[in-house]
Protein backbone atom coordinates (compact mmCIF):
# COMPACT_ATOMS: atom_id res chain seq x y z
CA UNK A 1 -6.48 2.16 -18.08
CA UNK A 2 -3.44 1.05 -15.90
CA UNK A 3 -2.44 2.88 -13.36
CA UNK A 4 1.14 3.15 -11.91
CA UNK A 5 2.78 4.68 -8.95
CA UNK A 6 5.68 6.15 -8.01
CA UNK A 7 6.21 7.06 -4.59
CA UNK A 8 8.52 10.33 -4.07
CA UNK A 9 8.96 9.79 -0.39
CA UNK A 10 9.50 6.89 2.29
CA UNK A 11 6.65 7.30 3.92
CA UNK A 12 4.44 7.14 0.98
CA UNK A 13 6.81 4.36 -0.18
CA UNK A 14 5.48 2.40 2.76
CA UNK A 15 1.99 2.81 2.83
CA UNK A 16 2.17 1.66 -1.10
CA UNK A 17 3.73 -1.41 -0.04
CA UNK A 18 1.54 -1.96 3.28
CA UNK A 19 -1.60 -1.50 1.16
CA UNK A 20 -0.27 -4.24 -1.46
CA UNK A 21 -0.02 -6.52 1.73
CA UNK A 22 -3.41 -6.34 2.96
CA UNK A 23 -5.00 -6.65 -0.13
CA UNK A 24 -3.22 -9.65 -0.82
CA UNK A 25 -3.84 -10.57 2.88
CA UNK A 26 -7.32 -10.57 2.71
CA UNK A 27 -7.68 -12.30 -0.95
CA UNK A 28 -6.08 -15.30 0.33
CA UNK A 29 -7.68 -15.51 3.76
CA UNK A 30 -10.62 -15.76 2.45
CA UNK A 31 -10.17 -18.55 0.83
CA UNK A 32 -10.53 -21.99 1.98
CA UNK A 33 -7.30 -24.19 1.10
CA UNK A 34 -4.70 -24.56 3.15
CA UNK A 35 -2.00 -23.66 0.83
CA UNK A 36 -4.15 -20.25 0.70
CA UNK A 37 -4.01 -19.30 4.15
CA UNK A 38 0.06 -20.58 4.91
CA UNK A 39 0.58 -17.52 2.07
CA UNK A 40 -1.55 -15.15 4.07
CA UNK A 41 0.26 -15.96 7.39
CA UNK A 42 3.30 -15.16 5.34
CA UNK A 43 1.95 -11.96 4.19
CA UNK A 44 1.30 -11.17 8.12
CA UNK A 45 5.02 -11.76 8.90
CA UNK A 46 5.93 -9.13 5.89
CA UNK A 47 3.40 -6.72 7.35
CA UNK A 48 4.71 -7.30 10.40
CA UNK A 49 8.40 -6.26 9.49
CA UNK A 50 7.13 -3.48 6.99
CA UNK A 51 4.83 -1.65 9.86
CA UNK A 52 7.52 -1.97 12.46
CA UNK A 53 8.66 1.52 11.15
CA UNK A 54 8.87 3.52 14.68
CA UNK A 55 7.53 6.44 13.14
CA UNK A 56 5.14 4.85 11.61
CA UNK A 57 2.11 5.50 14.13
CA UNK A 58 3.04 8.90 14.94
CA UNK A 59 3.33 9.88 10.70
CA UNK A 60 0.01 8.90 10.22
CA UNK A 61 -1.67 10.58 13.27
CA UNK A 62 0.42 13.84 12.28
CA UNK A 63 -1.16 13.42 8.68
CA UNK A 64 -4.87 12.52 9.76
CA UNK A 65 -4.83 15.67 12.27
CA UNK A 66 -3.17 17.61 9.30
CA UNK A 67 -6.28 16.97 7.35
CA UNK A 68 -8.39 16.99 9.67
CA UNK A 69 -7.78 21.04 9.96
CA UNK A 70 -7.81 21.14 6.67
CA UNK A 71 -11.19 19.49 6.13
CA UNK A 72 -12.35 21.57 8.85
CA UNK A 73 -11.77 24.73 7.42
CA UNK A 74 -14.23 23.96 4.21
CA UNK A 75 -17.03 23.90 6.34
CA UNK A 76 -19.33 26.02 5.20
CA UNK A 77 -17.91 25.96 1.23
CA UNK A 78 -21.00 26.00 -1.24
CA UNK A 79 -19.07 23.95 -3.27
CA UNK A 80 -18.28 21.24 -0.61
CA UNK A 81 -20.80 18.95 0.40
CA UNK A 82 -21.34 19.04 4.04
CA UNK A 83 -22.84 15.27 4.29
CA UNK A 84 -19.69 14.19 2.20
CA UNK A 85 -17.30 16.35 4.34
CA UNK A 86 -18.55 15.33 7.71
CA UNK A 87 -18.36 11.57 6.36
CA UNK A 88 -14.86 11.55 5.94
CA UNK A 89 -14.44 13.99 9.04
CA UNK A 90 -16.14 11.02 10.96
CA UNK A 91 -13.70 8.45 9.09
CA UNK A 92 -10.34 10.24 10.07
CA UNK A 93 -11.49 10.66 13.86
CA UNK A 94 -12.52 7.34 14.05
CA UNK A 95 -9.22 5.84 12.40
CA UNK A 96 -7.30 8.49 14.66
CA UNK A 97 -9.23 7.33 17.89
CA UNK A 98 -8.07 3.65 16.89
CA UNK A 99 -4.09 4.43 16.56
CA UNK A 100 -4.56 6.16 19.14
CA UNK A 101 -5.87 3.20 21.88
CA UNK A 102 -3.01 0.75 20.01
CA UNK A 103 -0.83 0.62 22.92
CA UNK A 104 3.22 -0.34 22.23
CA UNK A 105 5.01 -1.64 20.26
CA UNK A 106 2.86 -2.70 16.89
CA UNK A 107 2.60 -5.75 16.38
CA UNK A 108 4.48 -7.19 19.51
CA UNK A 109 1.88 -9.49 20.53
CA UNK A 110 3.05 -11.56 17.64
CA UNK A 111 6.47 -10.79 18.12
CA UNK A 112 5.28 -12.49 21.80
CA UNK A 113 3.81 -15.46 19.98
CA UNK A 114 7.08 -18.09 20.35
CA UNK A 115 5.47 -20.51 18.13
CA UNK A 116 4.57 -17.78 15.25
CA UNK A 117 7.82 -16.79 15.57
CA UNK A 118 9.45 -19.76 15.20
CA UNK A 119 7.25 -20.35 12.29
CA UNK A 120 8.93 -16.76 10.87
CA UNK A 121 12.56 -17.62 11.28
CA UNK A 122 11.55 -21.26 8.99
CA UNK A 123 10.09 -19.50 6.36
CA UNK A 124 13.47 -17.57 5.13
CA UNK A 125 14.98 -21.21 4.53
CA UNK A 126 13.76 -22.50 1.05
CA UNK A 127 10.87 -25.33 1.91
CA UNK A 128 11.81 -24.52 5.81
CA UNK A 129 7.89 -24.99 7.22
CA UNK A 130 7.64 -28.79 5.79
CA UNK A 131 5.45 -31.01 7.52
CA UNK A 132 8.75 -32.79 9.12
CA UNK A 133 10.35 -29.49 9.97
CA UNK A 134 7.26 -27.85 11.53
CA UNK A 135 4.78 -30.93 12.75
CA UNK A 136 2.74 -28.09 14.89
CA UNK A 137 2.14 -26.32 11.93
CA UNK A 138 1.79 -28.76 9.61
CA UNK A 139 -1.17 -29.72 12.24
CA UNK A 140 -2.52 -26.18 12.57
CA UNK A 141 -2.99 -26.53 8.13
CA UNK A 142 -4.93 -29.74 8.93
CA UNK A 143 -7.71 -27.24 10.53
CA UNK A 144 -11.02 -26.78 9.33
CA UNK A 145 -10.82 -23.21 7.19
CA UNK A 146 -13.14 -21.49 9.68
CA UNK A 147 -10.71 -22.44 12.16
CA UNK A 148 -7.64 -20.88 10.49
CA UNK A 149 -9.44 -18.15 9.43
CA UNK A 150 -10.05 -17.43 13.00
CA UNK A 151 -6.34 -17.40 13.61
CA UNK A 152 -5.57 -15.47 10.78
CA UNK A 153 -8.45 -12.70 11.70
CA UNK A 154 -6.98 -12.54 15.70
CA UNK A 155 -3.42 -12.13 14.49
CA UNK A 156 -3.92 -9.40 11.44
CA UNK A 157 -5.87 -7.83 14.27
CA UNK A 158 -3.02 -5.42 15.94
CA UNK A 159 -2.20 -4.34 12.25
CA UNK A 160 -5.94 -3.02 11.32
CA UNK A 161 -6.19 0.63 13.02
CA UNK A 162 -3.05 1.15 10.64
CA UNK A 163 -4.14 -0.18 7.69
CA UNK A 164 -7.63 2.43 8.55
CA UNK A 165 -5.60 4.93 8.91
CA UNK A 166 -3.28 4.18 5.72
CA UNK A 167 -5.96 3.90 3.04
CA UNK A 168 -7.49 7.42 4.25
CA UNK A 169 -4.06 9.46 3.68
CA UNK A 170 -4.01 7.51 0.29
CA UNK A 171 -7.03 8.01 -0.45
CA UNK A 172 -6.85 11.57 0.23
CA UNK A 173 -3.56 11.68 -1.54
CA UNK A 174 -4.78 10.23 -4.71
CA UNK A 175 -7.34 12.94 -4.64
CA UNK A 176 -5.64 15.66 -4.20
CA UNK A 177 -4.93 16.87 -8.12
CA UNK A 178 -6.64 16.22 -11.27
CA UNK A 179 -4.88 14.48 -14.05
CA UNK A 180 -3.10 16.07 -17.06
CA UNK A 181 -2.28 14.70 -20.75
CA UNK A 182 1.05 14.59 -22.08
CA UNK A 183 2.84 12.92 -24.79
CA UNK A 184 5.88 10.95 -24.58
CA UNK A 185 7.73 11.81 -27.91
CA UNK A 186 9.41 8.31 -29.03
CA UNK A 187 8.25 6.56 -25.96
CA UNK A 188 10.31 9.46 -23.54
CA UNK A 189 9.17 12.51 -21.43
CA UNK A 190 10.71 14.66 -19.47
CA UNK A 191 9.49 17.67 -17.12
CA UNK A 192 11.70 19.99 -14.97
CA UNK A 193 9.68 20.03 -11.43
CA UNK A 194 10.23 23.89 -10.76
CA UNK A 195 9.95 23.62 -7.50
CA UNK A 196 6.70 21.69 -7.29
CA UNK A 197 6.23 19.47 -3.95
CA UNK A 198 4.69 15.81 -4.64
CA UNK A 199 4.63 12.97 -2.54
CA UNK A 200 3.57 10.57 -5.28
CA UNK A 201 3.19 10.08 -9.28
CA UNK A 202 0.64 8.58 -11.17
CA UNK A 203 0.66 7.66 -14.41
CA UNK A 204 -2.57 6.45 -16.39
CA UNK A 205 -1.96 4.69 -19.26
CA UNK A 206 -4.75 2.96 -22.07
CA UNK A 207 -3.96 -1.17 -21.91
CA UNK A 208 -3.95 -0.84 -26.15
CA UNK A 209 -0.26 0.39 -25.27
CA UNK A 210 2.36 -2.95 -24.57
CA UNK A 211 4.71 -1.16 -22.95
CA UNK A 212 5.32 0.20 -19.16
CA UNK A 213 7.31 3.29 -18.08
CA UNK A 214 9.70 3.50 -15.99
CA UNK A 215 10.02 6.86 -14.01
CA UNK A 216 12.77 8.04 -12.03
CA UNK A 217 12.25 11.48 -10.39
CA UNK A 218 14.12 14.39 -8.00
CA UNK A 219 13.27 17.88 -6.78
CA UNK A 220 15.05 18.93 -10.12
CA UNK A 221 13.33 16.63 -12.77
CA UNK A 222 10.84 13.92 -13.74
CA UNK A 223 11.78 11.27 -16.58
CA UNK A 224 9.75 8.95 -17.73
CA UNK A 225 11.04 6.09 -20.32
CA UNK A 226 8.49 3.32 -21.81
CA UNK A 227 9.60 0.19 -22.31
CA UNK A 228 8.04 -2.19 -24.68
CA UNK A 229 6.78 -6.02 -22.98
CA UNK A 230 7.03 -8.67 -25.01
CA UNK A 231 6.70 -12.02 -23.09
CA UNK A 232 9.07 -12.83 -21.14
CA UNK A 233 11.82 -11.22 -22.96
CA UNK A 234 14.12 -8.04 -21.27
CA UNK A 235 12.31 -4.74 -22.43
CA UNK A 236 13.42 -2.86 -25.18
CA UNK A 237 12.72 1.08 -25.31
CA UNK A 238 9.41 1.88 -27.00
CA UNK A 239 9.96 3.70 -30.64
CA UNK A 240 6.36 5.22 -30.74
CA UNK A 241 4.70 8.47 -29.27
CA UNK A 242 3.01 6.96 -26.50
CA UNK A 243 -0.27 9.03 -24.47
CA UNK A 244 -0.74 9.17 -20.73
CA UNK A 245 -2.47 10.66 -18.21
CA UNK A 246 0.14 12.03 -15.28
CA UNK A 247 -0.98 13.20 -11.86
CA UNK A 248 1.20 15.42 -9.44
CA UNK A 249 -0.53 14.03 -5.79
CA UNK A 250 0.47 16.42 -2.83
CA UNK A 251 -1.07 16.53 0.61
């Protein structure tokens, strides 16, 4: 199965995008070419300008204590494990307790680094951070990997409370409603939401199926269009009735 998201608010919008950045972070910092770890310094600068949301810290310590009280209230549930409960319990205080002791600004002790800066403001000009335009740099490549790794591990270090603290509201949010079945007649479906609250879409679909959808969605409606892959050539709307899996998550 493939699995696609659509976020239905900013915030959720941001962790989905902060979550693709670690991950691809911490594939290519563990690796040991150079090449390898100059993308995963640029993939700190994009975390960097992507968690510099000012109400960034403050939305996720709202949502962990907002769960918190709600995980606290199944205590006691015969259908709840207790071990299972306490252990995330345990994981949202801890990742709370973290964003918590991050003091200022996030981030700003890069923002304080002149030379990673000035390493930032090369990088939006095409081939900018060439050996001749950046000699420091080019130096700092000529490492050994356990040195740059080093580097890489002390300055992803402000960003990690958040990142904690991100997966668990995803997490929690991707858990929070079972998946349905529905059929999209001629490769379209279409749902009036009724009033139902979501903060994020999901749609499953089996890899047999070369197509992708494409959702758009409001307070008033959900639309979902599949589009048939082929290469590298534009999309064309699919023709046949196509099966998915569709998930409503709300926290």
């Amino acid at each position: 199965m493939i699995v696609y998201e659509h976020p239905l608010s900013e915030r959720v919008r941001t962790l989905l995008r902060l979550e693709d950045l670690f991950g691809r972070f911490h594939c290519y910092e563990s690796r040991e070419v150079a090449n390898d770890h100059h993308i995963a310094l640029l993939l700190v600068f994009e975390i960097l300008e992507v968690a510099s949301r000012a109400d960034l810290k403050s939305d996720l310590l709202q949502e962990l204590d907002r769960q918190k009280q709600v995980l606290l209230a199944l205590r006691g549930n015969p259908e709840i494990s207790e071990d299972a409960l306490s252990h995330v319990l345990n994981q949202i205080e801890s990742a709370s307790t973290q964003l918590l002791q991050a003091s200022g600004k996030l981030g700003q002790e890069l923002r304080d680094n002149e030379w990673l800066m000035s390493i930032k403001q090369r990088t939006v000009i095409p081939g900018g951070v060439c050996q001749f335009d950046l000699p420091s740099y080019y130096f700092w490549l000529q490492q050994s990997s356990d040195s740059r790794r080093q580097a890489l591990n002390q300055w992803i270090a402000p960003f990690l409370p958040t990142r904690d603290a991100m997966q668990i509201v995803l997490k929690l949010l991707r858990g929070s409603s079972k998946a349905t079945q529905q059929i999209a007649q001629q490769g379209v479906y279409q749902q009036m939401m009724g009033g139902r609250v979501a903060q994020m879409l999901r749609v499953s679909l089996d890899d047999q199926y070369n197509c992708v959808p494409e959702i758009s969605a409001n307070k008033y409606a959900l639309n979902i269009r599949f589009t048939v892959q082929e290469g590298a050539q534009r999309p064309k709307p699919a023709e046949d009735d196509i099966a998915f899996e569709l998930t409503f998550c709300a926290l």
